[in-house]
Protein backbone atom coordinates (compact mmCIF):
# COMPACT_ATOMS: atom_id res chain seq x y z
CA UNK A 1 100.91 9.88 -26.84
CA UNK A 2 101.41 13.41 -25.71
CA UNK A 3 101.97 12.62 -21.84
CA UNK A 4 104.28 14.37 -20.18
CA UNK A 5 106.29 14.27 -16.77
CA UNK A 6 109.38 16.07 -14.89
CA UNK A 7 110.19 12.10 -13.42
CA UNK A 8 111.53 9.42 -15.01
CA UNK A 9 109.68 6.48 -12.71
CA UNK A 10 105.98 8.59 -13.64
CA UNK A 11 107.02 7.93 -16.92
CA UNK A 12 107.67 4.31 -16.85
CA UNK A 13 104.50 3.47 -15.00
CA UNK A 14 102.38 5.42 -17.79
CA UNK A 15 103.88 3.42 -20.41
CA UNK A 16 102.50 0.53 -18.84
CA UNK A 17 99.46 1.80 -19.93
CA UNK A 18 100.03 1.34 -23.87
CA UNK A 19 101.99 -2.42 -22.90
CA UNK A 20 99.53 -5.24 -23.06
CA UNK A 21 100.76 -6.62 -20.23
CA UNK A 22 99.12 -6.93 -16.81
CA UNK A 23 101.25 -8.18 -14.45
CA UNK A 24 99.45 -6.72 -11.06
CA UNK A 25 96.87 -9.56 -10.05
CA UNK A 26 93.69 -9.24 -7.30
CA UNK A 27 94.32 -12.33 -5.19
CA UNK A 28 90.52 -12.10 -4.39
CA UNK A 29 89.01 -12.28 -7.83
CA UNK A 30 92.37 -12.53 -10.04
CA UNK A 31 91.34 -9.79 -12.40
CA UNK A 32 94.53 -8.17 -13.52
CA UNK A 33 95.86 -4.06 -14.12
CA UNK A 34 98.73 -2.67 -15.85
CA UNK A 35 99.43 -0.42 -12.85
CA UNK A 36 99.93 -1.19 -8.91
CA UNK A 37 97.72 2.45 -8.56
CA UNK A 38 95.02 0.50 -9.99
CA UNK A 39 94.96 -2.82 -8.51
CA UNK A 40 94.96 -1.17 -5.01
CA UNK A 41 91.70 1.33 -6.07
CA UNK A 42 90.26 -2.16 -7.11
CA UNK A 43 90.95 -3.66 -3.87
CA UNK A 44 89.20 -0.93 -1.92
CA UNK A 45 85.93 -1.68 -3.91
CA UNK A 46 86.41 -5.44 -2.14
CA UNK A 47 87.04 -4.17 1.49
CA UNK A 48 83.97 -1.43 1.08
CA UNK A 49 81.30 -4.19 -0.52
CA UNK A 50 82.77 -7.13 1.23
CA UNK A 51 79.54 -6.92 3.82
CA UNK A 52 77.36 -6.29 1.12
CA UNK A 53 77.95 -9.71 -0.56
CA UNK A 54 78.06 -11.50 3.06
CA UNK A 55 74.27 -13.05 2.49
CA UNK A 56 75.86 -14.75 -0.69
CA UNK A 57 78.39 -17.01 1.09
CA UNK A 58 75.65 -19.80 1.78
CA UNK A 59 75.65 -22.15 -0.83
CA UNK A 60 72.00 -23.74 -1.89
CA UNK A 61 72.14 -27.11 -3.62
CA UNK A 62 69.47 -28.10 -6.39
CA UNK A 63 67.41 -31.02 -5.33
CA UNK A 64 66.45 -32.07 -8.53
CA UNK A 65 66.73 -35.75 -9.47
């Protein structure tokens, strides 16, 4: 990889990009980043849609026998 940066912390948080792990979890949906930067842009996308999904709370249940 040919990244560069004047800081050694910018450094260590693009190298979690080529780790496998993911240890930054969404508590809503548990879907899991490599970086903190990326879990919080994912959490946005749940405050800004949140009233979009509201019709979907009520549950339906089948009737079928």
């Amino acid at each position: 990889c040919k990244y560069k940066t004047p800081t050694l912390a910018k450094l260590k948080d693009h190298e979690l990009l080529h780790s496998s792990e993911a240890k930054f979890t969404c508590s809503i949906c548990r879907k899991s980043f490599k970086q903190f930067k990326q879990l919080k842009t994912h959490e946005k996308y749940h405050k800004t849609n949140q009233t979009k999904f509201k019709m979907f709370e009520k549950t339906h249940q089948c009737r079928a026998q």
